[in-house]
Protein backbone atom coordinates (compact mmCIF):
# COMPACT_ATOMS: atom_id res chain seq x y z
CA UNK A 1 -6.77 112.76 -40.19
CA UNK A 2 -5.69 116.56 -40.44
CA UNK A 3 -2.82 115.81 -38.37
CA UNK A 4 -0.68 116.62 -41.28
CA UNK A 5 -2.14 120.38 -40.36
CA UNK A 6 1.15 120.21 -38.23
CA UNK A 7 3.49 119.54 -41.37
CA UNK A 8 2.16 122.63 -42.50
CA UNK A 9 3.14 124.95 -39.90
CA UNK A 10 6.41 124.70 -41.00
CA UNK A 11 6.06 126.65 -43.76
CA UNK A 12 4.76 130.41 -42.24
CA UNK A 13 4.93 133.01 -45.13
CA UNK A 14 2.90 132.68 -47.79
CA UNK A 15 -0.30 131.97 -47.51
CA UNK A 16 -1.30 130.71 -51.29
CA UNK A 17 1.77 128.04 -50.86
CA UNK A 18 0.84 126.80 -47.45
CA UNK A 19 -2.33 126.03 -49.39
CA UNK A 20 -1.00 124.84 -52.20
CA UNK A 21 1.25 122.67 -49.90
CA UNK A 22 -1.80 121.37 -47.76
CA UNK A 23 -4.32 120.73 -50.95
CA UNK A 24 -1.22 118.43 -51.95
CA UNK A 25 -1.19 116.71 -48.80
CA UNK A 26 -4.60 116.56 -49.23
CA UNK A 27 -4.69 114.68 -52.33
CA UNK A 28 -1.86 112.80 -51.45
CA UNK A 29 -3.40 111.38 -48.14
CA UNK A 30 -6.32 110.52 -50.23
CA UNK A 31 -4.47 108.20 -53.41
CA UNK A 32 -2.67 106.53 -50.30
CA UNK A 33 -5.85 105.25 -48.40
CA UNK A 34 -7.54 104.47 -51.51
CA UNK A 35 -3.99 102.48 -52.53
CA UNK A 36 -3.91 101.32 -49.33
CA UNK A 37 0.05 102.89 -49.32
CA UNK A 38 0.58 101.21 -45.54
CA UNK A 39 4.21 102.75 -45.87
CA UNK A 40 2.69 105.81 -45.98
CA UNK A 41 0.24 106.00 -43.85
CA UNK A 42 2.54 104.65 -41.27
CA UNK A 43 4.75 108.03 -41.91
CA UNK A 44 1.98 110.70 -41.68
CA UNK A 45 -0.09 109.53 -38.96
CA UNK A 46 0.57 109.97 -35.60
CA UNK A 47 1.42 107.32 -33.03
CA UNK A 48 -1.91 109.38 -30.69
CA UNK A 49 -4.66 109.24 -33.96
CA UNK A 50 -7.91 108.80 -33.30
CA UNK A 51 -10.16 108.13 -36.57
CA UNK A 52 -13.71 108.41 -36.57
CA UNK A 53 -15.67 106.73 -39.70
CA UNK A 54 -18.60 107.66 -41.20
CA UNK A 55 -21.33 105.20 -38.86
CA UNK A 56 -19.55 106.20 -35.62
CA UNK A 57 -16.97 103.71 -35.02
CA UNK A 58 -13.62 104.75 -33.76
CA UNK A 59 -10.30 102.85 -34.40
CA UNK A 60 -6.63 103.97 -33.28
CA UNK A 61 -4.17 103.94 -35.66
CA UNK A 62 -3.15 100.28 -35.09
CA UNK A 63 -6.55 99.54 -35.90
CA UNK A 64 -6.89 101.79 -38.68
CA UNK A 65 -3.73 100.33 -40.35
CA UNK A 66 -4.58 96.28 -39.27
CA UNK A 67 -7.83 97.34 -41.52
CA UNK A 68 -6.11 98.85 -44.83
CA UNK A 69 -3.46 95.82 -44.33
CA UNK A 70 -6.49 93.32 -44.65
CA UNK A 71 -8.45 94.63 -46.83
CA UNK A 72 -11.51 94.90 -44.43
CA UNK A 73 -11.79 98.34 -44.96
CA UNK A 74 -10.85 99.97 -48.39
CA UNK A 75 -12.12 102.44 -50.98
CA UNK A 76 -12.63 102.71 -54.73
CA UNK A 77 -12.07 106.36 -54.84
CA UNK A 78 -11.92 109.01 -52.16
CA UNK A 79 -11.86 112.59 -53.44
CA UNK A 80 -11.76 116.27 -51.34
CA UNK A 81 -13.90 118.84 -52.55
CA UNK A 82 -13.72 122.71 -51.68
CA UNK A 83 -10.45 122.23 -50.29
CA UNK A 84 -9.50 125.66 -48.24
């Protein structure tokens, strides 16, 4: 799901607001999935992403968005800690 690394590269220079930037992205990723923000999701994953979930399934993004869409997977809260 660190894709978004790439969105980051964009910004070379300072290194405390490339972090500031990604910890953002970060959190932003995060309130989407739990949201289930499909619009956004769409826009920051790649058409190539490969998810792997926590009891070793794998889904594509087509199958990682059909789940959010239909509720089959979803979360009450997802939060990053020691973000670096």
């Amino acid at each position: 799901m660190i894709v978004l690394l790439a969105a980051c590269g964009q910004a070379l220079g300072d290194p405390a607001s490339d972090e500031r930037e990604l910890t953002q992205l970060v959190k932003d990723l995060n309130a989407a999935i739990v949201k289930a923000d499909i619009a956004f999701l769409e826009r920051v994953l790649h058409q190539d992403s490969v998810l792997h979930r926590p009891r070793g399934t794998v889904e594509n993004r087509a199958q990682y968005l059909e789940n959010r869409k239909t509720g089959r997977v979803d979360f009450e809260s997802l939060v990053a800690d020691e973000v670096k």
